[in-house]
Protein backbone atom coordinates (compact mmCIF):
# COMPACT_ATOMS: atom_id res chain seq x y z
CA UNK A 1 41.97 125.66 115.41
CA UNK A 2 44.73 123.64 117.40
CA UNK A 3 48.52 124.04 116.11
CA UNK A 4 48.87 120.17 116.14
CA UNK A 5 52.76 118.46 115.39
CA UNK A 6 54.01 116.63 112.54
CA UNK A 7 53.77 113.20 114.16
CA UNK A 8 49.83 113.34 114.63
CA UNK A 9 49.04 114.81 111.36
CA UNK A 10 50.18 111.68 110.44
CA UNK A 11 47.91 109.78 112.04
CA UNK A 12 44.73 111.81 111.25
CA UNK A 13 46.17 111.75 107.65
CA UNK A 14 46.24 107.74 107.56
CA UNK A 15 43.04 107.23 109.30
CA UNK A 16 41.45 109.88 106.79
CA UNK A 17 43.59 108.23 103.65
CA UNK A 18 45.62 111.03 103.07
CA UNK A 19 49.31 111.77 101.76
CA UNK A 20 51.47 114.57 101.87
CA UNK A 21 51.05 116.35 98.64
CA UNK A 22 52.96 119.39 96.49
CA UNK A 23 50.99 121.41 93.99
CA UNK A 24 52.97 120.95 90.58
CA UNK A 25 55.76 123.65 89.67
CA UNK A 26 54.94 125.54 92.64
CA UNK A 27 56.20 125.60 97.06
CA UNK A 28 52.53 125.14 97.42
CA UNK A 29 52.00 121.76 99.72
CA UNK A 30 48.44 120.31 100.76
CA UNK A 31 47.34 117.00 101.87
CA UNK A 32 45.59 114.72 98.99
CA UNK A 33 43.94 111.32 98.21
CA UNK A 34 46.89 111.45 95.66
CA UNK A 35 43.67 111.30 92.78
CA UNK A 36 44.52 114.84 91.76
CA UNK A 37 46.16 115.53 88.79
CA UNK A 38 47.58 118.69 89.84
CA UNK A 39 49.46 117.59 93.22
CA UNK A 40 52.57 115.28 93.39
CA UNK A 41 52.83 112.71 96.19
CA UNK A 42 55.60 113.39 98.23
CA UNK A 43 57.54 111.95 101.00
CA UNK A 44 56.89 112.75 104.61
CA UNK A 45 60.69 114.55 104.85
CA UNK A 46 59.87 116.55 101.93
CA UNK A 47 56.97 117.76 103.50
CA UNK A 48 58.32 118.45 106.86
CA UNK A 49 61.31 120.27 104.99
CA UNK A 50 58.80 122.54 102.67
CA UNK A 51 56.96 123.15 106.15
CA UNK A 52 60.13 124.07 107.97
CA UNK A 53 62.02 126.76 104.88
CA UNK A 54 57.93 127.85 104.68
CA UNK A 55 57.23 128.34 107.75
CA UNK A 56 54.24 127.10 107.90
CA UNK A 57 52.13 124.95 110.43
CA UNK A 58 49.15 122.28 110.68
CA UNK A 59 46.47 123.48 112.18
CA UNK A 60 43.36 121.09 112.69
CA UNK A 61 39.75 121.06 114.58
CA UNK A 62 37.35 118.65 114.18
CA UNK A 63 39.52 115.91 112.42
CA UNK A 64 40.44 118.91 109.44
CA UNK A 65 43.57 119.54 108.81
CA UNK A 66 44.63 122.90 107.48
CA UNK A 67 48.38 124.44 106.23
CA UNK A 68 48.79 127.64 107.62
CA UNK A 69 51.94 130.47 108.78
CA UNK A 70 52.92 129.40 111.88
């Protein structure tokens, strides 16, 4: 897996018709269809702020995207 930035997670998430998402009453983040009843649609800043006090990173291979520690 490829540590990949911010900016083109973005772009694999549009093409793939995702959003940034945050498990509800938890830190947890993930990307979602926003069709799950358990995950919040959130803002692109929220996400990169969760990512950043988290430290955590997207990872991807093969057009799948995965939150991991950086």
């Amino acid at each position: 897996m490829e540590r990949i930035d911010l900016e083109k997670a973005k772009i694999i998430a549009k093409n793939k018709g995702l959003k940034p998402g945050k498990v509800k009453g938890t830190s947890g983040i993930q990307f979602t269809k926003g069709k799950n009843n358990r995950l919040d649609v959130i803002e692109w800043a929220e996400f990169e702020t969760i990512l950043k006090q988290r430290k955590l990173a997207i990872y991807e291979s093969g057009g799948w995207m995965k939150i991991m520690k950086a």
